[in-house]
Protein backbone atom coordinates (compact mmCIF):
# COMPACT_ATOMS: atom_id res chain seq x y z
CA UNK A 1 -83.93 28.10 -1.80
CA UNK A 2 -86.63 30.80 -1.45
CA UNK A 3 -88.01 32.26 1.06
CA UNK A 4 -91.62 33.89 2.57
CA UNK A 5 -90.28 36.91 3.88
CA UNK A 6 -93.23 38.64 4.75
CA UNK A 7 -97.16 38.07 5.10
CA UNK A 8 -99.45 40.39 5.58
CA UNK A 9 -103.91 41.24 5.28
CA UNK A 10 -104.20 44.06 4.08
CA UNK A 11 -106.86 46.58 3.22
CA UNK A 12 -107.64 47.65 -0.42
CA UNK A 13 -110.52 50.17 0.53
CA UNK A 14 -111.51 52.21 -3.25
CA UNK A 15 -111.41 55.63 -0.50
CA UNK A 16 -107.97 55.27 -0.79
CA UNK A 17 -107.76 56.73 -4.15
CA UNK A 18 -110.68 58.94 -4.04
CA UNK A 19 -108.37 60.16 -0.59
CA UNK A 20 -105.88 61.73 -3.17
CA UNK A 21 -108.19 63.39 -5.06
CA UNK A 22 -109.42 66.86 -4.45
CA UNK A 23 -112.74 66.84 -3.06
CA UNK A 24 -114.27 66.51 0.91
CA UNK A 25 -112.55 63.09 1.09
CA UNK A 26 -109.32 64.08 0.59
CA UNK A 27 -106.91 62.98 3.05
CA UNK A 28 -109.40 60.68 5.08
CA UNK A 29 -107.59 57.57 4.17
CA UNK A 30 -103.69 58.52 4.92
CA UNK A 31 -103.30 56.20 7.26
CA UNK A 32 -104.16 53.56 5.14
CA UNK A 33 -102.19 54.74 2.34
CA UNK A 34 -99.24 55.23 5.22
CA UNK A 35 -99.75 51.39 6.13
CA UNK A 36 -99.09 50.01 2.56
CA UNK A 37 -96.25 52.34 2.18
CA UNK A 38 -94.61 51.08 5.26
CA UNK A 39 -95.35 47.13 4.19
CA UNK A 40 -93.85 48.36 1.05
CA UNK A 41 -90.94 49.69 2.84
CA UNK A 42 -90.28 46.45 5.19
CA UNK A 43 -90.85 44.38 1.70
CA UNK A 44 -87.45 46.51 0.58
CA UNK A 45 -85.59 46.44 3.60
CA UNK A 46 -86.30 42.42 3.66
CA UNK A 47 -84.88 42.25 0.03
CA UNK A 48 -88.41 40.76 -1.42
CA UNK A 49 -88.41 40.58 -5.07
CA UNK A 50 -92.17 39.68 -5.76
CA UNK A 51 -95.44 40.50 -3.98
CA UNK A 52 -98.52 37.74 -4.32
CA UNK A 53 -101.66 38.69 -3.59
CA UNK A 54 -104.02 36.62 -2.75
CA UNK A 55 -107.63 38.99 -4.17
CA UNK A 56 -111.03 39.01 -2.99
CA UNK A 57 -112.22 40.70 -5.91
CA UNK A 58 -111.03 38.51 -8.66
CA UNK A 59 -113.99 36.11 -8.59
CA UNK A 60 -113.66 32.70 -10.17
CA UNK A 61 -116.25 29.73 -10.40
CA UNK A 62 -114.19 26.68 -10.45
CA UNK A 63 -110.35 25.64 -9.88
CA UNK A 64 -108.25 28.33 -8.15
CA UNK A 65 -106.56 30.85 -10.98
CA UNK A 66 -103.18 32.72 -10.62
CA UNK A 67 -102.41 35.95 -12.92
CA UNK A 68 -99.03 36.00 -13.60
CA UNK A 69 -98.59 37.94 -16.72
CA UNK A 70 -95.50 38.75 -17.55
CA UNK A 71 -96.34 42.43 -17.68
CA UNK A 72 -99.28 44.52 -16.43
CA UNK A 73 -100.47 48.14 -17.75
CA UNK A 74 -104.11 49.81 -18.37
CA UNK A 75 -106.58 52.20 -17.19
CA UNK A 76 -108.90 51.05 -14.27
CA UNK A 77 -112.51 52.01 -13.58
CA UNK A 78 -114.45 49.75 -10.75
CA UNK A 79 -117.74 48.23 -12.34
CA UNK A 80 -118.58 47.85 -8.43
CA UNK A 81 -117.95 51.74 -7.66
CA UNK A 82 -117.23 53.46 -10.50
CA UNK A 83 -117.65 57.16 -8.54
CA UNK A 84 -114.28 55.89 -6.56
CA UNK A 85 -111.75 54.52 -8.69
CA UNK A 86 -112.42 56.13 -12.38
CA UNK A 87 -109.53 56.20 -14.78
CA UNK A 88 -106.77 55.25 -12.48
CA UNK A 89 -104.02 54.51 -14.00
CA UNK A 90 -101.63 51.04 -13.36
CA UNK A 91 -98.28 49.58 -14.38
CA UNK A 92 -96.46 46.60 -12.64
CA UNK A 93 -93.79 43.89 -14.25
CA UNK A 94 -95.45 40.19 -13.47
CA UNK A 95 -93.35 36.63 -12.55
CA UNK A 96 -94.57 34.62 -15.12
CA UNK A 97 -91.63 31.91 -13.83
CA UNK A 98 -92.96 32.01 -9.85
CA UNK A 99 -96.60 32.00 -10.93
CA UNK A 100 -96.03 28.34 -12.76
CA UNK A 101 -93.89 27.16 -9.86
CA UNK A 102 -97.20 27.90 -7.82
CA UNK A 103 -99.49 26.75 -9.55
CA UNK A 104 -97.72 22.93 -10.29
CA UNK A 105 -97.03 22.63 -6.30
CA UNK A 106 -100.81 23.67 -5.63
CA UNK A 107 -102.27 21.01 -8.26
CA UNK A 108 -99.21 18.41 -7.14
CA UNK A 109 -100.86 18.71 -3.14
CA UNK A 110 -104.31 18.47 -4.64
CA UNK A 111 -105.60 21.63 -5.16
CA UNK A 112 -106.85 22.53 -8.84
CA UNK A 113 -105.14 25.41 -9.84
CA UNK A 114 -104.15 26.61 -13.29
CA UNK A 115 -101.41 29.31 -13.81
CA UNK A 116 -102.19 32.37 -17.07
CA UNK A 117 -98.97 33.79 -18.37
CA UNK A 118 -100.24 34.33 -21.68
CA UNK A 119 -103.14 36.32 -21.02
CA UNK A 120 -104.88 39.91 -21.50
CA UNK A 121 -106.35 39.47 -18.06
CA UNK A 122 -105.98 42.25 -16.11
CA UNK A 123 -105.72 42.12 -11.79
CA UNK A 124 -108.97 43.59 -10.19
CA UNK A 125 -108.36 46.45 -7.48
CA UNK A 126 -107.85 43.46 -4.24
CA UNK A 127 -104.20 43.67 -6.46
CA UNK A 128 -104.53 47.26 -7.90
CA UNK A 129 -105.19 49.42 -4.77
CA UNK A 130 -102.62 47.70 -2.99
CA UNK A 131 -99.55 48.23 -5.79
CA UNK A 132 -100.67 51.68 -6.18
CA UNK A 133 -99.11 52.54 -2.81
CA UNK A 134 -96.78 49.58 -2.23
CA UNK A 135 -94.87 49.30 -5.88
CA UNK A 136 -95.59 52.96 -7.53
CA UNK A 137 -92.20 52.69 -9.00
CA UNK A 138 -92.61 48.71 -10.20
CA UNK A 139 -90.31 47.70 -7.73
CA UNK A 140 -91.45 44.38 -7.29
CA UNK A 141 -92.92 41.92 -9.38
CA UNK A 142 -96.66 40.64 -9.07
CA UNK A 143 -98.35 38.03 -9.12
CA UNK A 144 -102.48 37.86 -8.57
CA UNK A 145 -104.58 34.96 -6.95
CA UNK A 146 -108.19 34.91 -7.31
CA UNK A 147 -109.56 34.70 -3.55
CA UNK A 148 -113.13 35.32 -4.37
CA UNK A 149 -113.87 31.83 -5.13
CA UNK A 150 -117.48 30.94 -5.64
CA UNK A 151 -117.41 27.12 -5.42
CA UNK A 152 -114.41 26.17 -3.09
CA UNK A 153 -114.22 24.99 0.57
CA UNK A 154 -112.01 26.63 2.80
CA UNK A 155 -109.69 24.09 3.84
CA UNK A 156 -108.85 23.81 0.14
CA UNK A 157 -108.09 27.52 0.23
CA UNK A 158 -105.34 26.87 3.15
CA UNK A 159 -104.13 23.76 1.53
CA UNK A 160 -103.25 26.56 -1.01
CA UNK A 161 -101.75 28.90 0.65
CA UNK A 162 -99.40 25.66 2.51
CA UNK A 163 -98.31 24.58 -0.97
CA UNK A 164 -97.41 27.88 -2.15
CA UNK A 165 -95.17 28.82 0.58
CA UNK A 166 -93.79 24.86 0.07
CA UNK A 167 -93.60 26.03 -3.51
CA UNK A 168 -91.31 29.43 -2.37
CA UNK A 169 -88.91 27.81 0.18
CA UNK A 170 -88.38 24.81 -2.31
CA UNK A 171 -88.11 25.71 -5.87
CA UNK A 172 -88.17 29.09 -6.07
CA UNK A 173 -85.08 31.33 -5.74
CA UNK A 174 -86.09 34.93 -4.48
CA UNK A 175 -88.24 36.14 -1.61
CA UNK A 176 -92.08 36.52 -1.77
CA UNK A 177 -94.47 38.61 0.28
CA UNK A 178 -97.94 37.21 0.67
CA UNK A 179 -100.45 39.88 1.02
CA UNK A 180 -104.40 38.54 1.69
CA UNK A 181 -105.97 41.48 0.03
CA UNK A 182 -109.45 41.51 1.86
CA UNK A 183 -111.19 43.30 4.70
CA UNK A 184 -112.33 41.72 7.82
CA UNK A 185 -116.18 42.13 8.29
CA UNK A 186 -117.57 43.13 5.21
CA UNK A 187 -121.47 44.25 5.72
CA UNK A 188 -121.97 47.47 3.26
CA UNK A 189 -124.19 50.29 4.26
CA UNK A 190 -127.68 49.60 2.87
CA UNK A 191 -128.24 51.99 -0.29
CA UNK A 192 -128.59 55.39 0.53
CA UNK A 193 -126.41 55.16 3.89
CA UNK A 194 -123.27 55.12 2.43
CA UNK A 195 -122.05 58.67 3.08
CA UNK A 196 -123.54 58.13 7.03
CA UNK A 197 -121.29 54.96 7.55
CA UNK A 198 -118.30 56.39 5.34
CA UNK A 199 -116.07 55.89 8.23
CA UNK A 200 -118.24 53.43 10.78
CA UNK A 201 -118.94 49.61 11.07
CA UNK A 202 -122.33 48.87 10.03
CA UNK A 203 -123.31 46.96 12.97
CA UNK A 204 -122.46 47.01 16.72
CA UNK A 205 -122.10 43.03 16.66
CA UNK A 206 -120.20 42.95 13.39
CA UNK A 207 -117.95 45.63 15.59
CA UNK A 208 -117.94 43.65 18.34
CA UNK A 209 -116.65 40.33 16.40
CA UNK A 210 -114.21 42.17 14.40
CA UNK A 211 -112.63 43.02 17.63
CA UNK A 212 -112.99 39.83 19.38
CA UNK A 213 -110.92 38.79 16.86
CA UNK A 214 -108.00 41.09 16.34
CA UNK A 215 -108.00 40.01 20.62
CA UNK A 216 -107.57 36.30 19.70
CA UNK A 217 -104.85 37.80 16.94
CA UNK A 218 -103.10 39.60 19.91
CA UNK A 219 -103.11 35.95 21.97
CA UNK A 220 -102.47 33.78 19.73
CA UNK A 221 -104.86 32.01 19.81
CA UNK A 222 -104.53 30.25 16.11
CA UNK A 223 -106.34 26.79 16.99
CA UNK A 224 -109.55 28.74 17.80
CA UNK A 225 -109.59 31.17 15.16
CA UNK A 226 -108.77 28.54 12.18
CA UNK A 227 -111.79 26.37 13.80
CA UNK A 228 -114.01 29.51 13.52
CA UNK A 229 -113.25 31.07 10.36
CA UNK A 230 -115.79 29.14 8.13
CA UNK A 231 -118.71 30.76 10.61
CA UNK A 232 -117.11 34.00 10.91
CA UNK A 233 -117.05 34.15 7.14
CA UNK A 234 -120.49 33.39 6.81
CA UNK A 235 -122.05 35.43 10.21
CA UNK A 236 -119.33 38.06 9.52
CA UNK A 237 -120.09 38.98 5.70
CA UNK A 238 -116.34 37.90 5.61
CA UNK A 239 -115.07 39.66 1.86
CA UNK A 240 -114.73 37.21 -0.77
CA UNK A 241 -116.08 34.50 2.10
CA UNK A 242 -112.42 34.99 3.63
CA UNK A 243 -110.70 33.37 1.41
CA UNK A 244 -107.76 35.23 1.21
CA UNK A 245 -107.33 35.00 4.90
CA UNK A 246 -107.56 30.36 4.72
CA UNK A 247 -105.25 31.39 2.36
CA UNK A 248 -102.38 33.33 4.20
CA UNK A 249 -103.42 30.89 7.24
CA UNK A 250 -102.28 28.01 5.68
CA UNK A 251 -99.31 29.76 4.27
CA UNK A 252 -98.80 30.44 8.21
CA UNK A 253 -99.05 26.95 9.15
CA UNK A 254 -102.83 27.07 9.57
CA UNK A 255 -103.44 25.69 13.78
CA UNK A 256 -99.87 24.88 14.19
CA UNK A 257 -99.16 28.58 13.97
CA UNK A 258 -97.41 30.33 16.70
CA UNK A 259 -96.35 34.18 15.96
CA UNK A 260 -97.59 36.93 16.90
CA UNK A 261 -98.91 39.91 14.90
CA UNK A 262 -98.64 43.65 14.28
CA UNK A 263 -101.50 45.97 13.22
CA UNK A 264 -99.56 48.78 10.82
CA UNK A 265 -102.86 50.04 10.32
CA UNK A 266 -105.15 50.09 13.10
CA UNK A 267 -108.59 48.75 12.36
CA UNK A 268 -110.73 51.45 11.43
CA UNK A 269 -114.54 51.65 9.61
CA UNK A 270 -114.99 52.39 5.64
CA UNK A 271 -118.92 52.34 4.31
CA UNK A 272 -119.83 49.91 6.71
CA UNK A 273 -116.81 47.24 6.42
CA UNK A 274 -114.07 46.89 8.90
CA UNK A 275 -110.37 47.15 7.74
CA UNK A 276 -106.86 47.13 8.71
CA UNK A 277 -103.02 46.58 7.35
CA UNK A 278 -101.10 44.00 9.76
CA UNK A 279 -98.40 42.09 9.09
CA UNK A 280 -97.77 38.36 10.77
CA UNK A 281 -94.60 36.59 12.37
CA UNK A 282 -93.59 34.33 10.20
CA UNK A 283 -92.01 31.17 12.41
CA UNK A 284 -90.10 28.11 11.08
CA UNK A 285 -92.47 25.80 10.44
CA UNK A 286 -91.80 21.63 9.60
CA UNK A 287 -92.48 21.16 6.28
CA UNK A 288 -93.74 17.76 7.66
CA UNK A 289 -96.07 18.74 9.96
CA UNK A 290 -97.93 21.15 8.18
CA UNK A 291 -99.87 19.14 5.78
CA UNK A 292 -101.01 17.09 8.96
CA UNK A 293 -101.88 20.75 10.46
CA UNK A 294 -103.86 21.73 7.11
CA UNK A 295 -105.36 18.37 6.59
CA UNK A 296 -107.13 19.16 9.60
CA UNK A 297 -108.80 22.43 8.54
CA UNK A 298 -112.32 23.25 9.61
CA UNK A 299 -114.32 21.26 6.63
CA UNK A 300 -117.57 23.17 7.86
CA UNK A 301 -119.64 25.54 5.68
CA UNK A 302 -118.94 28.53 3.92
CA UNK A 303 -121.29 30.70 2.91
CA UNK A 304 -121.69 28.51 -0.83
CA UNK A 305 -120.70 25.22 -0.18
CA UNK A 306 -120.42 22.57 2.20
CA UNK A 307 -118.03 19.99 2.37
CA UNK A 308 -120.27 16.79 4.38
């Protein structure tokens, strides 16, 4: 039997690599570097053999896609910033096995989902960034889930993330590390403010809710954040409409979640978006409740679609 052995949201701010680089940014994003390093670290200590990410910025337009290749390599340049990450390098083995196991337990609860082993797709930099700092030295395996998903409903998004830890603890035999790759308000600076906001939130109330909720994080306080996160996505420019984070929720246990959580990386501002590293308790969870739990995710609106 497998196991989820650690879950985390992380950030996968492109500063990160322009940090390294010679230049006035360099060093401004260490502790953010330092935060995947140490996730990387606990993933080693725990024994976890592949990290899934679940990727804001692999957008899809129907069904829910998983990248599991059996072998990454390339050069990366961002279409969306291409003055951050230029020419950056990447290498990481896949888990062509786990990403099938995923996929058939996803489409077996429901939820569309098609698995691409054969492919020449390549991860987007929600998967890059991250495995830059985490598996440098192709520790792990990877797998990629796209979490910017144009034409999905939230609830289905935790239904997900439910059947894929199912899909670990039942018929797969390593450990896993789920990793929502996404940040938490997600406003850019307007054009021409970037370098003003390079390391603030764009908005005092964007702040302010940002915070609110790493305090309902702090208490617990799972029912009312799960019931909020389709308007937070929406009024909080929530990246990739927060999929990543119904996701990892549901992988949790969505409301019937009770653990506590740790902020590696405190939150902190990057060109007007708010970000953080934190890993989550995971708790025993009865694989007979949960589907009752997840069944009763918020079906309000997102910022595309809405479930009536």
């Amino acid at each position: 039997m497998g196991q989820l052995a650690l879950a985390a949201k992380i950030t996968h701010v492109p500063s990160m690599y322009l940090s390294e680089l010679p230049g006035p940014r360099q060093g401004t994003r260490q502790d953010a570097i330092d935060g995947h390093r140490e996730i990387s670290r606990r993933c080693r200590e725990l024994g976890v053999d592949t990290l899934v990410v679940f990727d804001t910025h692999w957008l899809v337009n129907a069904s829910y896609h998983i990248n599991c290749a059996p072998h990454y390599k390339g050069t990366y340049t961002s279409n969306e910033l291409p003055h951050f990450i230029a020419n950056m390098a990447f290498e990481s083995p896949g888990n062509a096995p786990l990403g099938r196991i995923l996929a058939k337990a996803c489409n077996d609860f429901g939820v569309e989902t098609l698995a691409h082993d054969n492919t020449t797709l390549h991860p987007e930099y929600g998967t890059l960034v991250p495995l830059r700092y985490m598996n440098a030295d192709q520790h792990f395996k990877v797998v990629s889930v796209s979490a910017m998903c144009m034409a999905h409903y939230l609830d289905d998004s935790a239904r997900l993330g439910w059947a894929m830890r199912q899909a670990v603890e039942q018929h797969y035999d390593g450990r896993v590390a789920f990793l929502a790759s996404g940040s938490l308000s997600h406003r850019f600076a307007q054009n021409g403010l970037a370098p003003e906001y390079a390391f603030k939130i764009w908005s005092p109330f964007l702040e302010h809710l940002d915070h609110e909720v790493l305090r309902m994080w702090q208490a617990r306080e799972w029912q009312a954040f799960c019931s909020m996160l389709p308007e937070y996505a929406s009024k909080g420019h929530g990246e990739g409409f927060m999929h990543d984070t119904a996701m990892l929720m549901g992988a949790l246990g969505w409301t019937a979640y009770d653990g506590g959580v740790e902020l590696v990386t405190p939150y902190f501002g990057a060109s007007g978006t708010g970000q953080l590293n934190a890993v989550f308790d995971i708790t025993p969870q009865d694989g007979s409740q949960i589907p009752k739990a997840v069944a009763s995710a918020s079906k309000g609106y997102s910022p595309v679609s809405v479930r009536l």
